[in-house]
Protein backbone atom coordinates (compact mmCIF):
# COMPACT_ATOMS: atom_id res chain seq x y z
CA UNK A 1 2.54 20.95 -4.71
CA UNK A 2 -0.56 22.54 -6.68
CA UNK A 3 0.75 20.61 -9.86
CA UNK A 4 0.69 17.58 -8.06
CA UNK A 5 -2.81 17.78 -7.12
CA UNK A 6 -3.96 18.98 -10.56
CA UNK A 7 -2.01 15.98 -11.60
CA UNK A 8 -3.89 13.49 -9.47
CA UNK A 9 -7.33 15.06 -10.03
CA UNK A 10 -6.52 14.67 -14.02
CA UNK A 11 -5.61 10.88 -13.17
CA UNK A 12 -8.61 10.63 -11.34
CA UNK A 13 -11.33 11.70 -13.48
CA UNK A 14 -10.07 10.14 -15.81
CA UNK A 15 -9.84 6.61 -13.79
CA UNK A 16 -13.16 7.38 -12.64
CA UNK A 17 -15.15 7.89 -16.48
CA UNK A 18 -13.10 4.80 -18.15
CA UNK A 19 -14.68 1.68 -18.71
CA UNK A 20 -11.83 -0.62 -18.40
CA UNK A 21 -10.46 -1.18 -15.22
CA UNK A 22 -7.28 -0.77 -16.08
CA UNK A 23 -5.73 1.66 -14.31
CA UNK A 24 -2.43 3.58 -14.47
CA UNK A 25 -2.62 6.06 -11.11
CA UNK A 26 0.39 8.78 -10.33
CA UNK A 27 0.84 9.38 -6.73
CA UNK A 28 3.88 11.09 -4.66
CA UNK A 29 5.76 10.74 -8.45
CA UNK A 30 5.16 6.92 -8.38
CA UNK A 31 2.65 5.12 -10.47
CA UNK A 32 0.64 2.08 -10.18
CA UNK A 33 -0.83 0.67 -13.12
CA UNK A 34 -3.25 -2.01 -11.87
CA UNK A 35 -6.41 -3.82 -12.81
CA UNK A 36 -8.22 -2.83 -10.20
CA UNK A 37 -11.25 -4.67 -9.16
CA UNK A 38 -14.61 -3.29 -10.24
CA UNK A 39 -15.74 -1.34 -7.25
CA UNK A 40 -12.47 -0.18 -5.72
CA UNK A 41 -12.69 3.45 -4.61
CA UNK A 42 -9.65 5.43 -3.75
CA UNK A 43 -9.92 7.87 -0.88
CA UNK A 44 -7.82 10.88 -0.14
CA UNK A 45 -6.79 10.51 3.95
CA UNK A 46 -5.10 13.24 6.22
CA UNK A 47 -1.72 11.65 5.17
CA UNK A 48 -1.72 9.89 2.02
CA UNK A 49 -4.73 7.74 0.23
CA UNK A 50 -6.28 4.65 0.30
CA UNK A 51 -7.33 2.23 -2.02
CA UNK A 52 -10.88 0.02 -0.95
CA UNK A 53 -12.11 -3.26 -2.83
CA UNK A 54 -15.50 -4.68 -1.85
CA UNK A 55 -16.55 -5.04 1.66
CA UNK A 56 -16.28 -8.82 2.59
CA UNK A 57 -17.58 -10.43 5.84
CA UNK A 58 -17.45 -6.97 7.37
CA UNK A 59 -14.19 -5.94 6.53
CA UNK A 60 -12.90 -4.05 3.45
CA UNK A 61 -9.30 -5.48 2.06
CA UNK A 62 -7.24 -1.97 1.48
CA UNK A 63 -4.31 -0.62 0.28
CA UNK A 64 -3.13 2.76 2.49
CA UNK A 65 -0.58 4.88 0.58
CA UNK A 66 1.45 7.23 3.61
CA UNK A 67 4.72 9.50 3.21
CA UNK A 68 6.22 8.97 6.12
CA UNK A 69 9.16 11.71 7.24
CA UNK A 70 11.81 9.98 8.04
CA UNK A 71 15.66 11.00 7.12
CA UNK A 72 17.78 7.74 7.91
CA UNK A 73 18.18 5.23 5.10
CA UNK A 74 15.51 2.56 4.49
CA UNK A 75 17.60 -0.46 6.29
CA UNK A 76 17.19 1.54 9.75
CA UNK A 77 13.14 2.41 8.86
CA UNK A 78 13.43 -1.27 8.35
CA UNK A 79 14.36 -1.92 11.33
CA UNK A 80 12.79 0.46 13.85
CA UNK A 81 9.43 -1.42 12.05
CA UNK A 82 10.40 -4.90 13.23
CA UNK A 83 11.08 -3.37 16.78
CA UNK A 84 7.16 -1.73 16.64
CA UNK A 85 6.03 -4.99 14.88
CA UNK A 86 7.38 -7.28 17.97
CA UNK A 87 6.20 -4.88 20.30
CA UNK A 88 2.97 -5.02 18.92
CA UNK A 89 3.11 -8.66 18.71
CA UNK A 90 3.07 -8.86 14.95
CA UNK A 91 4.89 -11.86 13.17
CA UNK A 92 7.16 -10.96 10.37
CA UNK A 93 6.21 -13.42 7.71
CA UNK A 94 9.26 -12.96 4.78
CA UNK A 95 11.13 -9.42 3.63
CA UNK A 96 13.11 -8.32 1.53
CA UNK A 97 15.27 -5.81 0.13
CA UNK A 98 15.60 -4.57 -3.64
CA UNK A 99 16.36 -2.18 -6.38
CA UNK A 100 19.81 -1.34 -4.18
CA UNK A 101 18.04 -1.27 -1.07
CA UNK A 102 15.84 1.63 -1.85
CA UNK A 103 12.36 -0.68 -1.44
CA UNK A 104 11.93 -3.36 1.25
CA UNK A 105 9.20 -5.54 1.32
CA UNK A 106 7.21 -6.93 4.32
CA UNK A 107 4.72 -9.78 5.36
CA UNK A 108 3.27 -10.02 8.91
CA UNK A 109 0.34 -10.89 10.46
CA UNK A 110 -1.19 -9.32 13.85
CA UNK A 111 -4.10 -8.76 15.89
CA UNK A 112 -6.12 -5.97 15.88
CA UNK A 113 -9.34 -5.53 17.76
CA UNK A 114 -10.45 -8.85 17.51
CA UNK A 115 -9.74 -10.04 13.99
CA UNK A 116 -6.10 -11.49 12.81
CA UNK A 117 -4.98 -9.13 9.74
CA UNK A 118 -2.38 -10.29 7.26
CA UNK A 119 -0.36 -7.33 5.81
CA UNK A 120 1.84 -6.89 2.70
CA UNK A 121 3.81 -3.61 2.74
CA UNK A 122 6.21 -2.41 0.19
CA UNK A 123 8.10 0.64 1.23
CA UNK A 124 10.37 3.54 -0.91
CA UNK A 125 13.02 5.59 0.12
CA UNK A 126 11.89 9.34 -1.38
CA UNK A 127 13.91 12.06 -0.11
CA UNK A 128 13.64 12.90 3.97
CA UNK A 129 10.74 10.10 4.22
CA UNK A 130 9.78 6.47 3.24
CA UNK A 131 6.75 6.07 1.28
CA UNK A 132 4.45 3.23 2.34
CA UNK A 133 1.81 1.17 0.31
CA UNK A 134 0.11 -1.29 3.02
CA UNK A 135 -2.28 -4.00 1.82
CA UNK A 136 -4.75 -5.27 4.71
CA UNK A 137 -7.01 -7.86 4.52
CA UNK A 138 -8.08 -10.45 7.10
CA UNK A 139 -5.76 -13.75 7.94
CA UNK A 140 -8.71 -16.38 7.12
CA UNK A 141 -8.68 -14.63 3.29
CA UNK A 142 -4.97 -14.28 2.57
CA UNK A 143 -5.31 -17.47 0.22
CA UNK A 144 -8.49 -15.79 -1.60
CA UNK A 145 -8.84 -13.54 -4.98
CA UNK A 146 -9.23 -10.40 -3.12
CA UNK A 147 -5.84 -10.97 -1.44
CA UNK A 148 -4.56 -11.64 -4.87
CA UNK A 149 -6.03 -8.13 -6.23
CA UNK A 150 -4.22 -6.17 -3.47
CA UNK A 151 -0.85 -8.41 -4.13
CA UNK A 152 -1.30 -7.11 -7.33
CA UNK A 153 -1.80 -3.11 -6.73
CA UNK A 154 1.67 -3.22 -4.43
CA UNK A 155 3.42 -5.40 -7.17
CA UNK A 156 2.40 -2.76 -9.81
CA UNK A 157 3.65 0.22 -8.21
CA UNK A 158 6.37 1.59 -10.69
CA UNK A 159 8.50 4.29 -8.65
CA UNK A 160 11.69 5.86 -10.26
């Protein structure tokens, strides 16, 4: 576990001092090598990290990075989702299932507080627990660059 965190620190000084914004970031022994947008901080949370573009109308689009534990196979995870999705309200927009079911891929949208978020979640099976990567930006800016950026940071994530 120490290596792990020597290994991000490495990754992120050196992220931090380079000009381009280019980025190739190791995390839970995934990468994501993404052009991040100027500005974008990453964040170490309780349970994972998150990745923060430019504040816009109030809200910042993320990305939040969790290991979840969870033994079961992705499918079920899957599943138990849509179940806390619909309970929630949430519509599931399109998903998917790839690299022999060991990511899935998820749309929805959903109310929180007062604003109507649209999501884009790509999740790994690693070990006893899915890894998440959740992009969050408001519904009214789905169709807008920043949406595009985060798009871009999940669809970059290289995990063996």
């Amino acid at each position: 576990m120490r290596g792990r965190w020597l290994a991000f620190w490495v990754v992120f000084l050196l992220w931090a001092i380079s000009p381009s914004h280019a980025r190739v970031i190791s995390l839970y022994g995934g990468s994501v090598s993404a052009n991040l947008p100027g500005g974008t901080k990453i964040k170490r949370q309780q349970n994972g990290y998150i990745f923060l573009l430019r504040p816009l109308n109030g809200f910042s689009p993320n990305v939040n990075v969790t290991l979840q534990p969870y033994r079961s196979g992705l499918r079920p995870y899957a599943a138990l989702s849509k179940r806390q999705f619909r309970r929630l309200g949430f519509n599931v927009l399109h998903q998917r299932f790839f690299g022999r079911a060991q990511a899935w891929d998820v749309e929805y949208t959903g109310i929180i507080g007062n604003r109507v978020l649209h999501f884009y979640a790509r999740a790994f099976k690693v070990g006893n627990g899915v890894l998440l990567w959740t992009a969050t930006i408001p519904d009214d800016q789905w169709d807008s660059k920043p949406a595009d950026e985060l798009i871009d940071i999940i669809s970059s994530i290289k995990f063996p």
